[in-house]
Protein backbone atom coordinates (compact mmCIF):
# COMPACT_ATOMS: atom_id res chain seq x y z
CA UNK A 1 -21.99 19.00 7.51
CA UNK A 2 -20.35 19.49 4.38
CA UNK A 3 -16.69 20.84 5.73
CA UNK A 4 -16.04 17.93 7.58
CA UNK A 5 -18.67 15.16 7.22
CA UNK A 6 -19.15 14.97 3.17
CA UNK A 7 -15.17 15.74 2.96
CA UNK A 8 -14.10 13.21 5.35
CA UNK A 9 -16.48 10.25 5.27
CA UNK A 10 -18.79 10.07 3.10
CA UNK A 11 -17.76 11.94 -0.06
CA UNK A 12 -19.61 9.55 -2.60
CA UNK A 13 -23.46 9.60 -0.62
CA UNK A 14 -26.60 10.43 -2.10
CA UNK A 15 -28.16 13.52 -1.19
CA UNK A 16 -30.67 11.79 0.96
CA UNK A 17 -28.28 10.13 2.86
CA UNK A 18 -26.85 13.84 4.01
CA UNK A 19 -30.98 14.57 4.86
CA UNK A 20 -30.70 11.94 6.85
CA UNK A 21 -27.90 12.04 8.60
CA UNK A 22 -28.30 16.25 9.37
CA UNK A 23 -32.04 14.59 10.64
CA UNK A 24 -30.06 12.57 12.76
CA UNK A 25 -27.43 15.44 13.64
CA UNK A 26 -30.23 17.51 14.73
CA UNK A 27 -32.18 14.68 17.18
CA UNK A 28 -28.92 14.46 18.93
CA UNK A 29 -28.56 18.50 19.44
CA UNK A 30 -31.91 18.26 20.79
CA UNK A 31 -31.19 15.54 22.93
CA UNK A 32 -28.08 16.92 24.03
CA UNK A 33 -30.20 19.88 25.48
CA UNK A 34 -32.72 18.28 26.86
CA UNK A 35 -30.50 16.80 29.22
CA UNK A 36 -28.01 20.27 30.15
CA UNK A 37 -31.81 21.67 31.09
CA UNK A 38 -32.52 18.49 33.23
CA UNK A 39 -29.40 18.17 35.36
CA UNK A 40 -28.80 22.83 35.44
CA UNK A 41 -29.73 24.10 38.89
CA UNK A 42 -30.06 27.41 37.50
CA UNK A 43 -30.43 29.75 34.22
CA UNK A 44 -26.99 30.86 35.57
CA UNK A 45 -25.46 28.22 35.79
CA UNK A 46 -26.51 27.32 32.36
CA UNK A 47 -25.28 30.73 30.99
CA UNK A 48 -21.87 30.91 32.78
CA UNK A 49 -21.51 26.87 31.40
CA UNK A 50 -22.22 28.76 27.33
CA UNK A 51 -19.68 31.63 28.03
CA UNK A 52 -17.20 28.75 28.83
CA UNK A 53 -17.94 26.94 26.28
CA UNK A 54 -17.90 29.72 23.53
CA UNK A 55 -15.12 30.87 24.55
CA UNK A 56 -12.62 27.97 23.38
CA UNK A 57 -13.88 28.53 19.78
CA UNK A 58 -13.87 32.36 19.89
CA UNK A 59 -10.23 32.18 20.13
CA UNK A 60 -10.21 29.96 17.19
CA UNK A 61 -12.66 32.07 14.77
CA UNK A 62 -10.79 35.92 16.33
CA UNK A 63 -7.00 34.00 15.74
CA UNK A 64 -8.10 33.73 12.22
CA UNK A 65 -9.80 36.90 11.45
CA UNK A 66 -6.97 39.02 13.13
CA UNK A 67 -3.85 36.89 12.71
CA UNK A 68 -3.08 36.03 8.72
CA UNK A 69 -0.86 33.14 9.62
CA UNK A 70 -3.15 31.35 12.12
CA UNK A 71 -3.90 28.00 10.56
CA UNK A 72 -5.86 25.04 12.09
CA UNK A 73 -3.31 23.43 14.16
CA UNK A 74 -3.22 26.51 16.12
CA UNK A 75 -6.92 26.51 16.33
CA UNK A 76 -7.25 23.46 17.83
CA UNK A 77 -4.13 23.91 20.08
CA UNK A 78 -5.99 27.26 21.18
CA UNK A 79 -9.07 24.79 21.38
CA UNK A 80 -7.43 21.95 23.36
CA UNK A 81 -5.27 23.64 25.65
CA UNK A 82 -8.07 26.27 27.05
CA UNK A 83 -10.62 23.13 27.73
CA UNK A 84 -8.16 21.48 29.70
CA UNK A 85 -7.15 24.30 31.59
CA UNK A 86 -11.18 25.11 31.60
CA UNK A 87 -11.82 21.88 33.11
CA UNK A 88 -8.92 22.16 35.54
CA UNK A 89 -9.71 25.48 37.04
CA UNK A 90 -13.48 24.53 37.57
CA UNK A 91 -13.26 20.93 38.65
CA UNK A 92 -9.69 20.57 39.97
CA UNK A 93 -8.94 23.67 41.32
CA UNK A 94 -12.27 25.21 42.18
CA UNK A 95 -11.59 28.60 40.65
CA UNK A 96 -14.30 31.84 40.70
CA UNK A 97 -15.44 32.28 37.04
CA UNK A 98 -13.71 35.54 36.00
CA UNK A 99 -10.20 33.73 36.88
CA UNK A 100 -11.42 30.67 34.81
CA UNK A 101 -11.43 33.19 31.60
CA UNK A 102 -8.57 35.18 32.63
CA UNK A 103 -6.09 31.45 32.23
CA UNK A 104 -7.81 29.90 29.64
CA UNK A 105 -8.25 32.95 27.54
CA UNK A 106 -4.78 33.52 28.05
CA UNK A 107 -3.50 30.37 27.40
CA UNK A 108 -5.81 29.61 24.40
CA UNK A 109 -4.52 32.16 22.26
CA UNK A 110 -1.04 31.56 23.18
CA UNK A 111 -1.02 27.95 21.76
């Protein structure tokens, strides 16, 4: 909350205010998985949906533990570029899982 919210928006609040607003943060994590677990078939299907999703920001946090010169507009390139090609090769192209990492993996840490 403090990297990007207190730094970018709100630099001058009150310390309540930040209470708040993490109180709010946290409701809406919550909510948000309330609703995967209502519309998941499966535990699966859940779990295969996390290793997707990890993935795009493990490229991020490994590009800047093993590369010196990685810097943020690579991260989010890496970001970007691997959940588009995520969300082509599962929705578009109707790819098998294992080739879903093998392109986006790929492509993620070559941006």
């Amino acid at each position: 909350m403090k990297n990007v919210y207190q730094r970018y928006l709100r630099p001058e609040a009150s310390v309540r205010h930040y209470l708040n607003v993490g109180r709010l943060v946290g409701v809406a994590v919550v909510m948000g998985g309330i609703v995967v677990a209502t519309y998941a078939t499966t535990v699966v299907g859940i779990l295969k949906l996390t290793w997707s999703l990890v993935a795009f920001f493990g490229i991020a946090f490994w590009g800047g533990v093993l590369w010196r010169r990685c810097n943020a507009y690579g991260a989010w390139a890496g970001i970007l570029g691997s959940s588009l090609l995520w969300y082509l090769s599962r929705f578009v192209w109707g790819w098998e899982l294992h080739q879903q990492f093998l392109i986006y993996l790929v492509a993620g840490f070559s941006a």
